[in-house]
N, C-alpha and C. Protein backbone atom coordinates (compact mmCIF):
# COMPACT_ATOMS: atom_id res chain seq x y z
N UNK A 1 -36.00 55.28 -78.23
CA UNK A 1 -36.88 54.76 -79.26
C UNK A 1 -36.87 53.24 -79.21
N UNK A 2 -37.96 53.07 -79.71
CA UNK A 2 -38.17 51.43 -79.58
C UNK A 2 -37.25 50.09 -81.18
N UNK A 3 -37.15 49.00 -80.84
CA UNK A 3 -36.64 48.59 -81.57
C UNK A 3 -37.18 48.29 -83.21
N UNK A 4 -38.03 48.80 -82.97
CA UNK A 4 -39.40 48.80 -84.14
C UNK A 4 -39.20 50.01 -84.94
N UNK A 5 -39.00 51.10 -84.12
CA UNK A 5 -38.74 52.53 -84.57
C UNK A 5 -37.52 52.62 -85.39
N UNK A 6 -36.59 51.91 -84.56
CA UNK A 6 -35.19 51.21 -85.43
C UNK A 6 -35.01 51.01 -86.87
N UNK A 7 -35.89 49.62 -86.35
CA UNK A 7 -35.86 49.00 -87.62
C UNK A 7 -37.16 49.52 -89.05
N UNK A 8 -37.70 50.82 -88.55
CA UNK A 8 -38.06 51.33 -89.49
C UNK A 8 -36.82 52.70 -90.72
N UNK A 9 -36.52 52.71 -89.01
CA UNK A 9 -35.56 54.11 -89.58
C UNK A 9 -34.45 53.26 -90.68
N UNK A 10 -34.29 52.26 -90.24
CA UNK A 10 -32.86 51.46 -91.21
C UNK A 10 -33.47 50.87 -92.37
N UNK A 11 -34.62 50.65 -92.55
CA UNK A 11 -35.72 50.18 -94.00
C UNK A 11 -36.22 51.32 -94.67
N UNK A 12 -35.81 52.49 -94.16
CA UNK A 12 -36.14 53.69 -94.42
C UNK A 12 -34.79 54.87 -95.36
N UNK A 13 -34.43 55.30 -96.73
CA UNK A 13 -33.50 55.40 -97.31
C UNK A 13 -33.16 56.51 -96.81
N UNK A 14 -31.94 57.20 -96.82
CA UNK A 14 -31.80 58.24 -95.99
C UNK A 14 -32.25 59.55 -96.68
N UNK A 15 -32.54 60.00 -97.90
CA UNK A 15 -33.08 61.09 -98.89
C UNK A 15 -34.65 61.03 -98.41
N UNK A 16 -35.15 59.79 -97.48
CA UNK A 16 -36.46 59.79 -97.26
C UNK A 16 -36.84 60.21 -95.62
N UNK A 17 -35.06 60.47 -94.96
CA UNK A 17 -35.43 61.05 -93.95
C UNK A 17 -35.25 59.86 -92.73
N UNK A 18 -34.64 58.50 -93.32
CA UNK A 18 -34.38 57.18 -92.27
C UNK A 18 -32.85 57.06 -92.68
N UNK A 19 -32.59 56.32 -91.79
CA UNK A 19 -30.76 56.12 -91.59
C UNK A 19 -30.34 55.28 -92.80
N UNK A 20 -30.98 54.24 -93.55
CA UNK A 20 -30.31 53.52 -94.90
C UNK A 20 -30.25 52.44 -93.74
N UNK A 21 -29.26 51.69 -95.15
CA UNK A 21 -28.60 50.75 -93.96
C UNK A 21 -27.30 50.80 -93.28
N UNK A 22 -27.57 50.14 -91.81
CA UNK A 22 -26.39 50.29 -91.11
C UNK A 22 -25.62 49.36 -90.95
N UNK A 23 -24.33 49.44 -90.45
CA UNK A 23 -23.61 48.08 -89.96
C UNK A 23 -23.39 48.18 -88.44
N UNK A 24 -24.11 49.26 -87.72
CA UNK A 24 -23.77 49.75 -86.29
C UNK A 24 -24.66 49.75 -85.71
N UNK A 25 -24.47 48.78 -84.70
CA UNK A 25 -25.82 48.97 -83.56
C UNK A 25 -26.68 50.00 -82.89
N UNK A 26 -28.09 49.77 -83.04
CA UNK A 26 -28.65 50.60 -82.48
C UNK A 26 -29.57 50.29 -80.91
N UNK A 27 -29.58 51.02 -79.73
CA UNK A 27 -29.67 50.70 -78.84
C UNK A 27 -31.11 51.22 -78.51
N UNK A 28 -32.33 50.27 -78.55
CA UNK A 28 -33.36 51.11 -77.39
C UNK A 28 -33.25 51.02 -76.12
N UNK A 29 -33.65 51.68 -75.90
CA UNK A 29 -33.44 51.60 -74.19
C UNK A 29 -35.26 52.58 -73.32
N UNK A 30 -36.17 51.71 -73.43
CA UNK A 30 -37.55 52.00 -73.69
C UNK A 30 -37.68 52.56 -71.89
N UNK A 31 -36.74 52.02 -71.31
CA UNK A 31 -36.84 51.93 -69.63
C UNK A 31 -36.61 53.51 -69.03
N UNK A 32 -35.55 53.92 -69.85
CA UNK A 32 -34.55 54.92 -69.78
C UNK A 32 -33.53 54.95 -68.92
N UNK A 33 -33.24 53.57 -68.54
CA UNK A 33 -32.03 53.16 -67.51
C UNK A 33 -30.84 53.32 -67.79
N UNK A 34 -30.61 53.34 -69.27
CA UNK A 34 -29.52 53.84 -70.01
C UNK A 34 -29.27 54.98 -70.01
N UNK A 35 -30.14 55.99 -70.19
CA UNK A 35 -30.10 56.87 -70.68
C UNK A 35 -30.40 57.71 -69.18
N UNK A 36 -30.57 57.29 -67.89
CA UNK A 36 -29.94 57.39 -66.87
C UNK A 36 -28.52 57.65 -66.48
N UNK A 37 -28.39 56.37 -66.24
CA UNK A 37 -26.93 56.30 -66.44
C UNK A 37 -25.79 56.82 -67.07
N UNK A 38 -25.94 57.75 -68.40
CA UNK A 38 -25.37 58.39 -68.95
C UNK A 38 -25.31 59.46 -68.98
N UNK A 39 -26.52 60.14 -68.10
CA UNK A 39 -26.97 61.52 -68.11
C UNK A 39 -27.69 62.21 -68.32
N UNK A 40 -28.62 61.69 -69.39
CA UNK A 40 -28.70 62.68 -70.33
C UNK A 40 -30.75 62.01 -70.09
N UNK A 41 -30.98 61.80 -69.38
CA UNK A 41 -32.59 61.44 -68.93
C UNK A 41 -33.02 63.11 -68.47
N UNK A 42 -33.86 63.25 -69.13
CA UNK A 42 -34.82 64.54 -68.37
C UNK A 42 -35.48 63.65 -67.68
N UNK A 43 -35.94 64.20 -66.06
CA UNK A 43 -36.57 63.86 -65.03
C UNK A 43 -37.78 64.83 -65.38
N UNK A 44 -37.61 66.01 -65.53
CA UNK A 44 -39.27 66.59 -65.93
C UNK A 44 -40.11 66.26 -66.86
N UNK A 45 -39.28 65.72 -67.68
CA UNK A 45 -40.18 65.20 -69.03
C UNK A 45 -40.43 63.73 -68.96
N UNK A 46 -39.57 63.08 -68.86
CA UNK A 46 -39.47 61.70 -68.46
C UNK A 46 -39.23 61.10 -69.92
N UNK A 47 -38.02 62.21 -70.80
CA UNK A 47 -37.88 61.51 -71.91
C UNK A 47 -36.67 62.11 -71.98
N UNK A 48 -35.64 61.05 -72.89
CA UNK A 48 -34.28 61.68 -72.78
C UNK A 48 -33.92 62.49 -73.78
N UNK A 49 -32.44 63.20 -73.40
CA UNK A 49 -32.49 64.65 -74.55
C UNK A 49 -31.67 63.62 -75.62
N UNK A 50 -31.32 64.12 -77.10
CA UNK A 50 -30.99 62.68 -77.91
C UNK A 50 -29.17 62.99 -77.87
N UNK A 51 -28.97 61.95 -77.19
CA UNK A 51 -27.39 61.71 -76.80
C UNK A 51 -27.24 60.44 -77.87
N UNK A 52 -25.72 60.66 -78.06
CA UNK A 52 -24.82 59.70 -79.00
C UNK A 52 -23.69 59.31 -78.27
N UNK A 53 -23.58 58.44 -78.45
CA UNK A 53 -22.13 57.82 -77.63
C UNK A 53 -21.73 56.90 -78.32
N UNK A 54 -20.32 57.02 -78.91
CA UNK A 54 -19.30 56.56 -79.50
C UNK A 54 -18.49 55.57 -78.81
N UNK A 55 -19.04 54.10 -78.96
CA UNK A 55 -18.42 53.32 -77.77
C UNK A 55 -17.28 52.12 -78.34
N UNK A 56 -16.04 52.02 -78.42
CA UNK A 56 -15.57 51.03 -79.34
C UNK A 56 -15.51 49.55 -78.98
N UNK A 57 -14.75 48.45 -79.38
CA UNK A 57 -15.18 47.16 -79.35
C UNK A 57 -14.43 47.08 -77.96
N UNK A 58 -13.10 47.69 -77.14
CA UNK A 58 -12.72 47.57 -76.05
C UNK A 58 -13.70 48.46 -75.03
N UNK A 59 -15.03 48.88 -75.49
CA UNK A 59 -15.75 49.29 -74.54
C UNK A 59 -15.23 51.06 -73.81
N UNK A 60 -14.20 51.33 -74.65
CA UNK A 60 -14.08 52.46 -74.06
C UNK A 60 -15.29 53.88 -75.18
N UNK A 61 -15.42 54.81 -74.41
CA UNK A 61 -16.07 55.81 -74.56
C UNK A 61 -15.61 56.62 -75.04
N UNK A 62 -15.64 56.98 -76.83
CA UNK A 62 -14.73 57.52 -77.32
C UNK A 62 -15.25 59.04 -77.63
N UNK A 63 -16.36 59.30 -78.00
CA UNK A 63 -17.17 60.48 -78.08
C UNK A 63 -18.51 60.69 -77.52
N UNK A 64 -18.60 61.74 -77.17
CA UNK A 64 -19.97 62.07 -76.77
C UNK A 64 -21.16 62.88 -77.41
N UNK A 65 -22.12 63.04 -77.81
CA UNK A 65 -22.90 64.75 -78.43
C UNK A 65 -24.19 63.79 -77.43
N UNK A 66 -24.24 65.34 -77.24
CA UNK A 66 -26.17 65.47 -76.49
C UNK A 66 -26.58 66.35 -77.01
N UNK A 67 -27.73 66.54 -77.28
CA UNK A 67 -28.73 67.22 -78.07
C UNK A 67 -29.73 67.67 -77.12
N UNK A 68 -30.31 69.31 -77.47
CA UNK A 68 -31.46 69.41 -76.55
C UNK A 68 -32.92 68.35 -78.05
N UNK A 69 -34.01 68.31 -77.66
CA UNK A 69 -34.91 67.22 -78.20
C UNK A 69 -35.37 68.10 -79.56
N UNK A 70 -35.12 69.48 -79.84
CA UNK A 70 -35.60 70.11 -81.40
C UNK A 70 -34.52 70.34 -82.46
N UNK A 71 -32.88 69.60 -81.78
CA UNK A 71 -31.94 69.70 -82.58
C UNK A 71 -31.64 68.53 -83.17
N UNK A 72 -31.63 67.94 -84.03
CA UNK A 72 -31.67 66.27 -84.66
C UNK A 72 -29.52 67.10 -84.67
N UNK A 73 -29.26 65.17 -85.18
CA UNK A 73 -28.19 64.69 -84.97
C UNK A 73 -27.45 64.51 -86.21
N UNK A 74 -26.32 64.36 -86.77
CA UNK A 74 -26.43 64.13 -88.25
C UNK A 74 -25.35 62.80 -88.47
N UNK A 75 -26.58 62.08 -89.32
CA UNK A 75 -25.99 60.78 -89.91
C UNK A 75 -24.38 60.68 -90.40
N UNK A 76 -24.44 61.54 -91.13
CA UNK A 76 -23.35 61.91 -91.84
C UNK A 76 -21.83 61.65 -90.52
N UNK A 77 -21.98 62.76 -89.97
CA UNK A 77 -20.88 63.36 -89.01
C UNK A 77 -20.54 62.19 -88.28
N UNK A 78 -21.50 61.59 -87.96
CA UNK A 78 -21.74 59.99 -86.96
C UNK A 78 -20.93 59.08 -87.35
N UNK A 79 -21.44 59.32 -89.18
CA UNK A 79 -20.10 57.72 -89.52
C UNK A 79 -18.80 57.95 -89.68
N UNK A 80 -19.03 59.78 -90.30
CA UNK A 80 -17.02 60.43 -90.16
C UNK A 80 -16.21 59.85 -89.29
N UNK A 81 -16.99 59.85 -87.59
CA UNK A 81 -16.45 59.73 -86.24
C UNK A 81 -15.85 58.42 -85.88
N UNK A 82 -17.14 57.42 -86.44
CA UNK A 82 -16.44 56.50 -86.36
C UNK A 82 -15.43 55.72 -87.56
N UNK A 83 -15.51 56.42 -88.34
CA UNK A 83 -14.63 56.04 -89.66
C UNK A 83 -13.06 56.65 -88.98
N UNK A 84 -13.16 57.73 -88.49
CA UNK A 84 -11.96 58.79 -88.32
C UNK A 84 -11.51 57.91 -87.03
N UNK A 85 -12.29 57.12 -85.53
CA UNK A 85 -11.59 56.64 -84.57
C UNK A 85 -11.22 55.06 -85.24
N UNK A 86 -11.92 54.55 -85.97
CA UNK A 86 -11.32 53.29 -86.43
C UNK A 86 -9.96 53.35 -87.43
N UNK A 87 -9.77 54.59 -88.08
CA UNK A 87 -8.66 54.74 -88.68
C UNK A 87 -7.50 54.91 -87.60
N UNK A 88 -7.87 55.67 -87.02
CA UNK A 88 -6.70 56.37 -85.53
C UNK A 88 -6.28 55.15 -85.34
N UNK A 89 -7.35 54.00 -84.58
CA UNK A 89 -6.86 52.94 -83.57
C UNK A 89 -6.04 51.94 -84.73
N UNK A 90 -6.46 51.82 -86.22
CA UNK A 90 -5.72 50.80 -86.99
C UNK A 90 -3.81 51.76 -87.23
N UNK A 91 -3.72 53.14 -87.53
CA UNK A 91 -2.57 53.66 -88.09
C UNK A 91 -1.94 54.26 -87.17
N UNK A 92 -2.84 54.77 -86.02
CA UNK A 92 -2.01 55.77 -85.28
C UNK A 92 -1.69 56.75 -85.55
N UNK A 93 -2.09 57.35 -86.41
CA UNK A 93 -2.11 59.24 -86.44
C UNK A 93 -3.34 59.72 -86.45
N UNK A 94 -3.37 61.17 -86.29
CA UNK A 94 -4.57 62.19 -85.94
C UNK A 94 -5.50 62.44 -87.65
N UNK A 95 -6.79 62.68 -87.09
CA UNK A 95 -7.59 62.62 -88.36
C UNK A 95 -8.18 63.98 -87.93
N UNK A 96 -7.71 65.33 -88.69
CA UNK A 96 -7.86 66.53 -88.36
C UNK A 96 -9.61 66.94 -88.53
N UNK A 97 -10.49 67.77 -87.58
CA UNK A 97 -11.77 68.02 -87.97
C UNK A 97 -11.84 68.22 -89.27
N UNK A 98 -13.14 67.40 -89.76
CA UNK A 98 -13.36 67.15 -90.58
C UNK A 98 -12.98 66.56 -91.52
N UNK A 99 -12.32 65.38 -91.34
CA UNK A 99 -11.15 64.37 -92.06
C UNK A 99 -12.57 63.51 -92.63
N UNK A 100 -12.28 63.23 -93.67
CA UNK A 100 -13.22 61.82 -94.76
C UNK A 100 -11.75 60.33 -94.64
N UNK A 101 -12.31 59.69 -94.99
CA UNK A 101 -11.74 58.70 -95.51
C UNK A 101 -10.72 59.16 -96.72
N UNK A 102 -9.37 58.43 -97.19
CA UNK A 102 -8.93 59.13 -98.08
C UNK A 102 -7.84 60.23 -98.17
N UNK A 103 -8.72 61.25 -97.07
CA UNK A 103 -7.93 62.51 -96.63
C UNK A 103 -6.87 62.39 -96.31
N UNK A 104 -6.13 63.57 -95.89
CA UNK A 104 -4.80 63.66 -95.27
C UNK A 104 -4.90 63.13 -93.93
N UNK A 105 -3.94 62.99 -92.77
CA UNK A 105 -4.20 62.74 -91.54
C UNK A 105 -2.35 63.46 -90.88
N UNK A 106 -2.06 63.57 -90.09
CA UNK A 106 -1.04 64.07 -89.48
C UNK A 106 -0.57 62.96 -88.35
N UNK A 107 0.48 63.15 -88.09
CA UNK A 107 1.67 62.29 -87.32
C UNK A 107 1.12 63.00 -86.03
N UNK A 108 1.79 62.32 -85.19
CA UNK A 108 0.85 62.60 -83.85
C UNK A 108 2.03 62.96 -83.35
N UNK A 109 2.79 64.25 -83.92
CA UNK A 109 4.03 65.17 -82.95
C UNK A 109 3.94 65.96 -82.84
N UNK A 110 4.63 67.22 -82.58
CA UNK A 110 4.91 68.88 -83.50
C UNK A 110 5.17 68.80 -84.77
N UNK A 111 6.47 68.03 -85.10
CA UNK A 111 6.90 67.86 -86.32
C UNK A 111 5.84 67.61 -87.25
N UNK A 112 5.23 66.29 -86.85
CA UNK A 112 4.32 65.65 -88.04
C UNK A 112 2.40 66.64 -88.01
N UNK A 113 2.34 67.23 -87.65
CA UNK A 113 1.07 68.07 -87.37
C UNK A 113 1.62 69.94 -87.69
N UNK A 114 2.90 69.99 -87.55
CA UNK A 114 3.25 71.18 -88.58
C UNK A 114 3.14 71.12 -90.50
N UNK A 115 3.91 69.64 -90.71
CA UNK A 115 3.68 69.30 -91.60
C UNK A 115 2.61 68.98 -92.28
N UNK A 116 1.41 68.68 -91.74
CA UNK A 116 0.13 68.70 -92.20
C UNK A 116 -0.10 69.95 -92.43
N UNK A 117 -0.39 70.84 -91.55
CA UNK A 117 -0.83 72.46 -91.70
C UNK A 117 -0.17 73.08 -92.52
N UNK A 118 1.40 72.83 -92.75
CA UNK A 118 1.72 73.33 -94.35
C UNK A 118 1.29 72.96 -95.28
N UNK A 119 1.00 72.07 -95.63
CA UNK A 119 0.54 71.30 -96.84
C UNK A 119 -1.38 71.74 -96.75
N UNK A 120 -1.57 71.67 -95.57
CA UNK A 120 -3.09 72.13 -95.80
C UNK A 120 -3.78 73.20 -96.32
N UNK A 121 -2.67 74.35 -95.72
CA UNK A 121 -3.37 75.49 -96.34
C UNK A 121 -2.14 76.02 -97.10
């Protein structure tokens, strides 16, 4: 999508079906050189399937989702991901599926990830 498309979707409230506002970059890539490079370019269509990539400030590649083009993506889950890897990289423990902000999180052992699962359920 183009950078226009962007910046509609982010002027756009999210109950209206646009992202709100963000604090996270959004990438067009109109060429599809990106979206080459990553994989995820249909060559028959000549449009890409809608991939997400979770990339942090050291540039590593922390998550992936690809989408075939009639399954949308969800806002929501997007900022969990990166809420849940920016917590990891500041504390160092595990942020169990479906962790919010807030939540519990577990020690990154046996010990400390038994102890979560007792207390969880």
């Amino acid at each position: 999508d183009s950078h226009f498309s962007h910046l509609a979707w982010v002027n756009t409230p999210r109950k209206e079906g646009g992202l709100g506002s963000m604090s996270i970059p959004l990438l067009a890539d109109k060429s599809g050189k990106i979206a080459k490079s990553y994989g995820v370019y249909n060559e028959e269509t000549g449009i890409p399937f809608r991939g997400l990539f979770i990339i942090d400030k050291k540039g590593i590649l922390r998550q992936i989702t690809v989408n075939d083009l009639p399954v949308g993506r969800s806002v929501d889950e997007t900022l969990r991901l990166v809420q849940a890897f920016q917590y990891t990289d500041e504390h160092g423990e595990v942020c169990p599926a479906g962790w919010k902000p807030g939540q519990k999180t577990m020690k990154p052992d046996p010990v400390g990830s038994k102890d979560y699962f007792k207390s969880a359920n």
